[in-house]
N, C-alpha and C. Protein backbone atom coordinates (compact mmCIF):
# COMPACT_ATOMS: atom_id res chain seq x y z
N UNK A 1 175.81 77.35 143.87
CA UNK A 1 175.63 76.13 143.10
C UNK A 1 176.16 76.37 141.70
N UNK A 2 176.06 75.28 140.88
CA UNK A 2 177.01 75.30 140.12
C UNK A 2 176.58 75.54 138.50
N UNK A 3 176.45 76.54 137.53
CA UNK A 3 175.97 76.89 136.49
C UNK A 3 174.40 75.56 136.15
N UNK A 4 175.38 74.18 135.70
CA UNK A 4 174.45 73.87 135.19
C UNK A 4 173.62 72.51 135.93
N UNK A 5 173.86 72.62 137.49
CA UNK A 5 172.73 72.73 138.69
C UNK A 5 171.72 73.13 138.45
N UNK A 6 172.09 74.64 138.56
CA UNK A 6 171.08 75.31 138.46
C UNK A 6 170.09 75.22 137.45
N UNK A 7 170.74 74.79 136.06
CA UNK A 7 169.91 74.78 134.78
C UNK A 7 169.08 73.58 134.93
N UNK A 8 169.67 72.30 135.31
CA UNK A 8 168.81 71.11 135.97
C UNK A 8 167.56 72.05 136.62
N UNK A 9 167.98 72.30 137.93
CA UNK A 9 166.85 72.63 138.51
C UNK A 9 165.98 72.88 137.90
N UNK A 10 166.22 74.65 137.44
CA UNK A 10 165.10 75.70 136.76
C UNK A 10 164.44 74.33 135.70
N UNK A 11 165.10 73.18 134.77
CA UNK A 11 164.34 72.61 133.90
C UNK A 11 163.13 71.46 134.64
N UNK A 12 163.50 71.19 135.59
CA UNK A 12 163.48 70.33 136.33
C UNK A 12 161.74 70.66 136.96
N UNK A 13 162.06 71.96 137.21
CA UNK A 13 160.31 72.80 137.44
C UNK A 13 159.97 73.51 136.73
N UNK A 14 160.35 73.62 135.72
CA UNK A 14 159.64 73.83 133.97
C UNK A 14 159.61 75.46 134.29
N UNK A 15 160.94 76.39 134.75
CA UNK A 15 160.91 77.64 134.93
C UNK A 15 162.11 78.02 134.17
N UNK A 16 162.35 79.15 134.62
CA UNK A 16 163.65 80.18 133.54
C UNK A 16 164.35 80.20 134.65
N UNK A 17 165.64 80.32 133.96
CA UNK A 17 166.62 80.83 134.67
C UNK A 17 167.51 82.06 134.35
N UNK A 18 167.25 83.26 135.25
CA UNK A 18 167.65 84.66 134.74
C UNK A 18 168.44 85.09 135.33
N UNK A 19 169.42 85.71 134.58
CA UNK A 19 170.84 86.25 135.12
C UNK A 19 170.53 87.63 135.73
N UNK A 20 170.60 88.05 136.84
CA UNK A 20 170.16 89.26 137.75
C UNK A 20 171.58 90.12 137.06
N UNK A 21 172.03 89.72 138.18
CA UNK A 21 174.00 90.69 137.98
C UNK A 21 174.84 90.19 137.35
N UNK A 22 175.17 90.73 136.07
CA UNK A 22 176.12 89.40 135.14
C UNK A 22 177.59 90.42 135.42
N UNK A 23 177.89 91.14 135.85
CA UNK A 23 179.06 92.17 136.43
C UNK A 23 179.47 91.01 137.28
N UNK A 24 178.86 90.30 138.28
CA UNK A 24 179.14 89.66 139.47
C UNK A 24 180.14 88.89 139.67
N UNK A 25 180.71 88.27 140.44
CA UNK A 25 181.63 87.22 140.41
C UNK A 25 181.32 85.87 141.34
N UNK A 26 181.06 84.93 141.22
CA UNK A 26 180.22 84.44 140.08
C UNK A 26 179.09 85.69 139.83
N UNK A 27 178.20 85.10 138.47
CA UNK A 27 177.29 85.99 137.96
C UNK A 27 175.76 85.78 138.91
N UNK A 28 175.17 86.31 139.25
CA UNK A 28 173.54 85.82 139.98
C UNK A 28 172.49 85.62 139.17
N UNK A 29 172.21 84.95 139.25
CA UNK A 29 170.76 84.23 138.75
C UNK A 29 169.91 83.75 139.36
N UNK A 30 168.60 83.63 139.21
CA UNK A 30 167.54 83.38 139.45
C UNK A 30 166.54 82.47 138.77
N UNK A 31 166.04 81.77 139.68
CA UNK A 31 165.06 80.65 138.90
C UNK A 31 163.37 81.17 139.17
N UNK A 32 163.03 81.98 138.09
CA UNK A 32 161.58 82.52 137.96
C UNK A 32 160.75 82.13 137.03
N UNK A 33 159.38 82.51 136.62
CA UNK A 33 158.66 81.97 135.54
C UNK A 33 158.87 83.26 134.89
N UNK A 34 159.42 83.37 133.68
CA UNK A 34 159.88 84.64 133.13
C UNK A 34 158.25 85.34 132.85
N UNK A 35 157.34 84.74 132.05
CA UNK A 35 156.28 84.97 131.79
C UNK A 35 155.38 85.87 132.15
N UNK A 36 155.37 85.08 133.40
CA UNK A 36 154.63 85.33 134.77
C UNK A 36 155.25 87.25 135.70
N UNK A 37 156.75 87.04 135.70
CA UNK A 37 157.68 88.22 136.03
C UNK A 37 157.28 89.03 135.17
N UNK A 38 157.44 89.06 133.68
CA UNK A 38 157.16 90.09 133.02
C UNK A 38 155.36 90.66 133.17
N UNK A 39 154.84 89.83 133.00
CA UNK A 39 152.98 90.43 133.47
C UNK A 39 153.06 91.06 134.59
N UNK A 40 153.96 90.67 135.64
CA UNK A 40 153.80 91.81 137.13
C UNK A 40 154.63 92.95 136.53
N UNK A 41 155.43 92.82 135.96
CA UNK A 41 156.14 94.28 135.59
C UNK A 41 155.33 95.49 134.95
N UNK A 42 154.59 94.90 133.48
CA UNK A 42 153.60 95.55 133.38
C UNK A 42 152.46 96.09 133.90
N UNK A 43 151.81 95.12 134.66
CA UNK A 43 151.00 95.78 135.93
C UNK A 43 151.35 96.93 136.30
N UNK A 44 152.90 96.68 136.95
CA UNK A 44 153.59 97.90 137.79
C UNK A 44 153.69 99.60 136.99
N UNK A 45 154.02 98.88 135.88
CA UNK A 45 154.26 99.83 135.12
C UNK A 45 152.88 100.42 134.84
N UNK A 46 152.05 99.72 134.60
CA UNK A 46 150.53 100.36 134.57
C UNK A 46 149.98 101.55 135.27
N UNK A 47 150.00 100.76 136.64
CA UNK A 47 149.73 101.29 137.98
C UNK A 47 150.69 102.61 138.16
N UNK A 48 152.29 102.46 137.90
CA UNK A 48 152.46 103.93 138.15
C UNK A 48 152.00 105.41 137.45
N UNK A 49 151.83 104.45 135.84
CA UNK A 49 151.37 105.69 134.73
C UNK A 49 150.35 106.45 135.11
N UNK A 50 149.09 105.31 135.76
CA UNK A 50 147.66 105.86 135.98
C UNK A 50 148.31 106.92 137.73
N UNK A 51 148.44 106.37 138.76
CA UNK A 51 148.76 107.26 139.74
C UNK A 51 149.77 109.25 138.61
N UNK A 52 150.59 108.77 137.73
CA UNK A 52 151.39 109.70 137.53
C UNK A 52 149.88 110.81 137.00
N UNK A 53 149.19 110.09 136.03
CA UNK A 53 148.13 110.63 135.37
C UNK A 53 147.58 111.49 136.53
N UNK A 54 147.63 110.98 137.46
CA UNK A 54 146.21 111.62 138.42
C UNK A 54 146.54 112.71 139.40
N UNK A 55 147.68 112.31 139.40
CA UNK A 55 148.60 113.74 140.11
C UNK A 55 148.48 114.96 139.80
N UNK A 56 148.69 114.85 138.13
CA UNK A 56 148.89 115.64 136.75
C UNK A 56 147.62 116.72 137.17
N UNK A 57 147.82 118.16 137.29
CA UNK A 57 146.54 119.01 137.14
C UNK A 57 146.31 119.29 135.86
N UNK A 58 145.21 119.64 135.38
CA UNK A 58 144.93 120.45 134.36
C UNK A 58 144.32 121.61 134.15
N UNK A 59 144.70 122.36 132.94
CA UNK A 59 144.29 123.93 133.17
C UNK A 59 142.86 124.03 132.69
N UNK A 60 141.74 124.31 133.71
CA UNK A 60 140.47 124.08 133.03
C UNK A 60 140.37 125.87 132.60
N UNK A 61 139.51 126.28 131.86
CA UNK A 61 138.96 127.43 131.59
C UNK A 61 137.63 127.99 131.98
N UNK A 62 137.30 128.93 132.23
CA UNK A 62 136.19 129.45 132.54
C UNK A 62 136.02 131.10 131.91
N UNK A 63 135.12 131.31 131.26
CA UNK A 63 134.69 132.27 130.24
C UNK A 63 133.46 132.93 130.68
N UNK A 64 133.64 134.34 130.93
CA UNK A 64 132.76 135.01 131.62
C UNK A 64 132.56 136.25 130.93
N UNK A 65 131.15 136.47 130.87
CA UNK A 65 130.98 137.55 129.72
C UNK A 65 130.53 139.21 130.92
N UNK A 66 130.67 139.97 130.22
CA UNK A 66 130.59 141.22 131.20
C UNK A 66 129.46 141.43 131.54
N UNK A 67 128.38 140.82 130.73
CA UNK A 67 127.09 141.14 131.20
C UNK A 67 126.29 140.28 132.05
N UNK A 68 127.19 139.56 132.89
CA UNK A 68 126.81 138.27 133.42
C UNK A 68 125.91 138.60 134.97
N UNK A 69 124.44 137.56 134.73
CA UNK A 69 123.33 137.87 136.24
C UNK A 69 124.73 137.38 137.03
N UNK A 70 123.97 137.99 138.08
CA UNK A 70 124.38 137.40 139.83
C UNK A 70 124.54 135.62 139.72
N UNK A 71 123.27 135.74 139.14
CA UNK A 71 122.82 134.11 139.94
C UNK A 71 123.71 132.97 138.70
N UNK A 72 123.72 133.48 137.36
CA UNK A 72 124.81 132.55 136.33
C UNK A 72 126.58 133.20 137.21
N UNK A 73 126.79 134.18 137.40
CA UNK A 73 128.11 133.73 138.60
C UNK A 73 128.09 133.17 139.58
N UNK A 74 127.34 133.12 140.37
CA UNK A 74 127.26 132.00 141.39
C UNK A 74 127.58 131.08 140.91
N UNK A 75 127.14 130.72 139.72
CA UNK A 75 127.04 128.74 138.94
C UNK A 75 128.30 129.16 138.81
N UNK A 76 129.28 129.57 138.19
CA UNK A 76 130.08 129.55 137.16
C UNK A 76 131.43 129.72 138.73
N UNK A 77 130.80 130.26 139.69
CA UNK A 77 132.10 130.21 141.03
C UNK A 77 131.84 129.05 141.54
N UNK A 78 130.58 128.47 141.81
CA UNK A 78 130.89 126.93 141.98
C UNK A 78 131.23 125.91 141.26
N UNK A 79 131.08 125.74 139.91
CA UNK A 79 131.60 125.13 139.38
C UNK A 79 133.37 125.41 139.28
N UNK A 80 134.07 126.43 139.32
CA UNK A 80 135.47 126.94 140.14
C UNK A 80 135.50 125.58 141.12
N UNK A 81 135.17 126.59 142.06
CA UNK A 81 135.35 125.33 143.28
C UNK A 81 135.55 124.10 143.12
N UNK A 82 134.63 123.48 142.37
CA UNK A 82 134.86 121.82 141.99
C UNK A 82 135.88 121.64 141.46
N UNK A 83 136.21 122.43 140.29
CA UNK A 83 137.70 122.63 139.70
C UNK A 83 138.58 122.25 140.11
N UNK A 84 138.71 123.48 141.40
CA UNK A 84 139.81 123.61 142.40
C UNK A 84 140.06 122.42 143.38
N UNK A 85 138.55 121.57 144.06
CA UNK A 85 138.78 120.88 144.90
C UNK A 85 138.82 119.36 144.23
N UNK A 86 139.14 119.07 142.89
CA UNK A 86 139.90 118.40 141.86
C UNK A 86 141.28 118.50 141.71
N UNK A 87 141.63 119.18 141.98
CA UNK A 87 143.58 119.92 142.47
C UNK A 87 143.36 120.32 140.79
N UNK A 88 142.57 120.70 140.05
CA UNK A 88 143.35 121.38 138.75
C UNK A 88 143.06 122.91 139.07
N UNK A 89 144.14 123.42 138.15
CA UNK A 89 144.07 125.19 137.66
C UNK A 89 142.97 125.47 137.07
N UNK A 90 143.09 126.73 137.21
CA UNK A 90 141.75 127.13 136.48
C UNK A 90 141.93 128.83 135.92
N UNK A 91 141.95 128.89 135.14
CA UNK A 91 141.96 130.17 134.30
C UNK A 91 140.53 130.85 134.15
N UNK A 92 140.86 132.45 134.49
CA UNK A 92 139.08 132.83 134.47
C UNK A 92 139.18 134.16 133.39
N UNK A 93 138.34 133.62 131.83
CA UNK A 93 138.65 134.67 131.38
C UNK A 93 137.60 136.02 131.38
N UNK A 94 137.29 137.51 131.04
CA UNK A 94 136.33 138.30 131.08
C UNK A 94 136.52 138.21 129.51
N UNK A 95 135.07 138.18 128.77
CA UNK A 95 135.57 138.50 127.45
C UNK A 95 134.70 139.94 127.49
N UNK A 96 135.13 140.83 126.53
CA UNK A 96 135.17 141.95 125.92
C UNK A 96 134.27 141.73 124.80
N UNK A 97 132.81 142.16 124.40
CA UNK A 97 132.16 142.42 123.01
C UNK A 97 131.69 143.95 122.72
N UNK A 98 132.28 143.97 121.37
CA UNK A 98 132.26 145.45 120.61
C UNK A 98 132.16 146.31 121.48
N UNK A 99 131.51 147.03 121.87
CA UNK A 99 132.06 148.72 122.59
C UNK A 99 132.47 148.77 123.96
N UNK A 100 132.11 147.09 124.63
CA UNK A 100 132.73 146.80 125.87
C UNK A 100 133.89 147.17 126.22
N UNK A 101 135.22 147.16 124.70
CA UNK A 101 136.11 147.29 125.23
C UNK A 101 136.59 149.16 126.03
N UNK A 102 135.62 149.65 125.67
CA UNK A 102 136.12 151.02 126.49
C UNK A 102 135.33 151.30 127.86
N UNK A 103 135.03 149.91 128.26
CA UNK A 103 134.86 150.08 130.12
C UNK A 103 135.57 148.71 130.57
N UNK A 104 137.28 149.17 130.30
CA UNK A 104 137.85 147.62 130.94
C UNK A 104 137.93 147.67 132.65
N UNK A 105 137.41 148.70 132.67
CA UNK A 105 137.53 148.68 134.45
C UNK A 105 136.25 147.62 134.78
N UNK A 106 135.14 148.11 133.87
CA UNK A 106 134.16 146.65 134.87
C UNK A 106 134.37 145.19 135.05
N UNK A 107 135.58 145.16 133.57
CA UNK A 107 136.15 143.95 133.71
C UNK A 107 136.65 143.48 134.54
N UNK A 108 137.41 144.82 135.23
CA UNK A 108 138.46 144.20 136.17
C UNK A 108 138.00 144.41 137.93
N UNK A 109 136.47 144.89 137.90
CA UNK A 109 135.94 144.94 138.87
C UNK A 109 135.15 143.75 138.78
N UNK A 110 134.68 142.89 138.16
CA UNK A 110 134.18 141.60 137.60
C UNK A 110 134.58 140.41 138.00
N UNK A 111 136.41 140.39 137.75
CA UNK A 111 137.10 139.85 138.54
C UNK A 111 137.79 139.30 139.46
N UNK A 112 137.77 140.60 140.27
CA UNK A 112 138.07 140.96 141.75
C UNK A 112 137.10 140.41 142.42
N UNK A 113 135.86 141.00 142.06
CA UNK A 113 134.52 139.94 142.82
C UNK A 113 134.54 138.54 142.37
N UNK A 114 134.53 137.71 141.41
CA UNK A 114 134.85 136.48 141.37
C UNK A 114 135.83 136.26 142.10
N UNK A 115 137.07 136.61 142.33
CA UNK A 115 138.11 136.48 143.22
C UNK A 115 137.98 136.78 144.85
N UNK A 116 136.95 137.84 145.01
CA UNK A 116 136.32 137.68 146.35
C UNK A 116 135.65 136.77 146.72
N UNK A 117 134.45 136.22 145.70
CA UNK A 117 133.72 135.63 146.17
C UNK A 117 134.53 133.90 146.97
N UNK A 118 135.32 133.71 145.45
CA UNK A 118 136.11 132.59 145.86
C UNK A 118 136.87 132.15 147.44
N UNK A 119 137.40 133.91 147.80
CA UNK A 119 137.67 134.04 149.03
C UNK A 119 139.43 133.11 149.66
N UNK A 120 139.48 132.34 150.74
CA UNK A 120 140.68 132.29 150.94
C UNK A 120 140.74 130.10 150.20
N UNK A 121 139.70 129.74 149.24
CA UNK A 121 140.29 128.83 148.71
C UNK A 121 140.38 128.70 147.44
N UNK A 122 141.28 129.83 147.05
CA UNK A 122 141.72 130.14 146.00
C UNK A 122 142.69 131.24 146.09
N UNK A 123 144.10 130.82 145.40
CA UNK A 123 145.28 132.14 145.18
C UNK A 123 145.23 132.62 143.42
N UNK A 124 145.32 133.83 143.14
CA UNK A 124 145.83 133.79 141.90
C UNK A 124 147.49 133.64 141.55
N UNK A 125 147.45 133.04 140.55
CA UNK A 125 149.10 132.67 139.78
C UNK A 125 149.68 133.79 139.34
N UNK A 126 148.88 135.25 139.24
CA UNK A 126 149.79 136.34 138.65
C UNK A 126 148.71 137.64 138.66
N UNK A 127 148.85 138.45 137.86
CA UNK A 127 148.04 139.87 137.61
C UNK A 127 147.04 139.29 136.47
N UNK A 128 145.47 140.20 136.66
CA UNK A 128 145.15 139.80 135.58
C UNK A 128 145.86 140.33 134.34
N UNK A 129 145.96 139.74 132.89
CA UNK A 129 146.27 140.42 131.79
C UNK A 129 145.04 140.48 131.01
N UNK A 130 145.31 141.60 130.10
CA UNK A 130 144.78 141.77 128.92
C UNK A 130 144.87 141.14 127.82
N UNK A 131 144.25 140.18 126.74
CA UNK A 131 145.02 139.44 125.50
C UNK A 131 144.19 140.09 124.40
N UNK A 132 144.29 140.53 124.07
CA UNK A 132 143.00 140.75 122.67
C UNK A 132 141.96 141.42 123.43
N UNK A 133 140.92 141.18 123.10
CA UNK A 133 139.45 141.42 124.16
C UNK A 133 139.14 140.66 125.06
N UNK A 134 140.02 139.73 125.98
CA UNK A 134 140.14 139.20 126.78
C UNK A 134 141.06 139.51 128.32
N UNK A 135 140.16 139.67 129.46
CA UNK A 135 140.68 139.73 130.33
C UNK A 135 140.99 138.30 131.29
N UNK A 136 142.27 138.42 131.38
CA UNK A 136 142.57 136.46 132.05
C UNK A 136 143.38 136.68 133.43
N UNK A 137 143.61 135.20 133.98
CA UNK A 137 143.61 135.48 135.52
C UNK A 137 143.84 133.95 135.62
N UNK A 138 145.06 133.42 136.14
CA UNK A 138 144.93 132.40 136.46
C UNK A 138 144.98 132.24 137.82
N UNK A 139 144.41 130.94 138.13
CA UNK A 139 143.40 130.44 139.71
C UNK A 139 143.80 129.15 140.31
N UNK A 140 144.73 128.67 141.65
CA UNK A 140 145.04 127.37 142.12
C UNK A 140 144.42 127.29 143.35
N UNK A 141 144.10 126.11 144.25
CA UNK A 141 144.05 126.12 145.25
C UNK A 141 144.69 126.47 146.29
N UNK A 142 144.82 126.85 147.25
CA UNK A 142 145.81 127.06 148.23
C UNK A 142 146.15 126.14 148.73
């Protein structure tokens, strides 16, 4: 139809008329409520940000002191778990206070059992390291 057909029309039902492909030969257009088009776009655009958001893991932390009961690791491996079955990372650090640091082996036997306990739903991301007086370890789901 013919340019200003079309402009009849689109005025005709109190809508817009929008040029899709102006490359085209003729050009394409469309008779929409521009208004109305743009509020679903935003929606869309909404909706993908929040899905992108939720995908997104995050690196939670967990801070564990060397002198820690049985029963406060238990809490501190289930709360892991929830972490994990949230799809985020989780970093587990041992901290080190004053003369602690010359038994870093219990640290790293400390570890290993948190990492046992966790068992097969949980991989680590690397070796533990050393940072300062901190022993770290990062933690994903499998």
């Amino acid at each position: 139809m013919s340019s200003k057909e079309a402009f009849s029309l689109a005025k005709e039902k109190g809508v817009d008329l929008v040029e899709i492909a102006a490359n085209a030969n003729p050009p394409v257009v469309k008779i929409i409520d521009w208004g109305k088009y743009q509020y679903q776009q935003a929606k869309e655009e909404a909706k993908n940000r929040k899905k992108a958001r939720e995908k997104q893991s995050e690196l939670k932390t967990m801070k564990i002191g060397l002198k820690i009961s049985d029963n406060d690791l238990n809490i501190k491996v289930r709360k892991i778990r929830g972490f994990l079955e949230d799809g985020d990372r989780v970093k587990i650090i041992v901290m080190f206070r004053g003369r602690e640091m010359a038994h870093r082996e219990i640290g790293q036997e400390l570890l290993q059992k948190v990492i046992t306990i966790l068992g097969d739903d949980a991989v680590t991301t690397g070796e533990p390291q050393f940072s300062g007086r901190n022993l770290s370890v990062g933690i994903r789901k499998k």
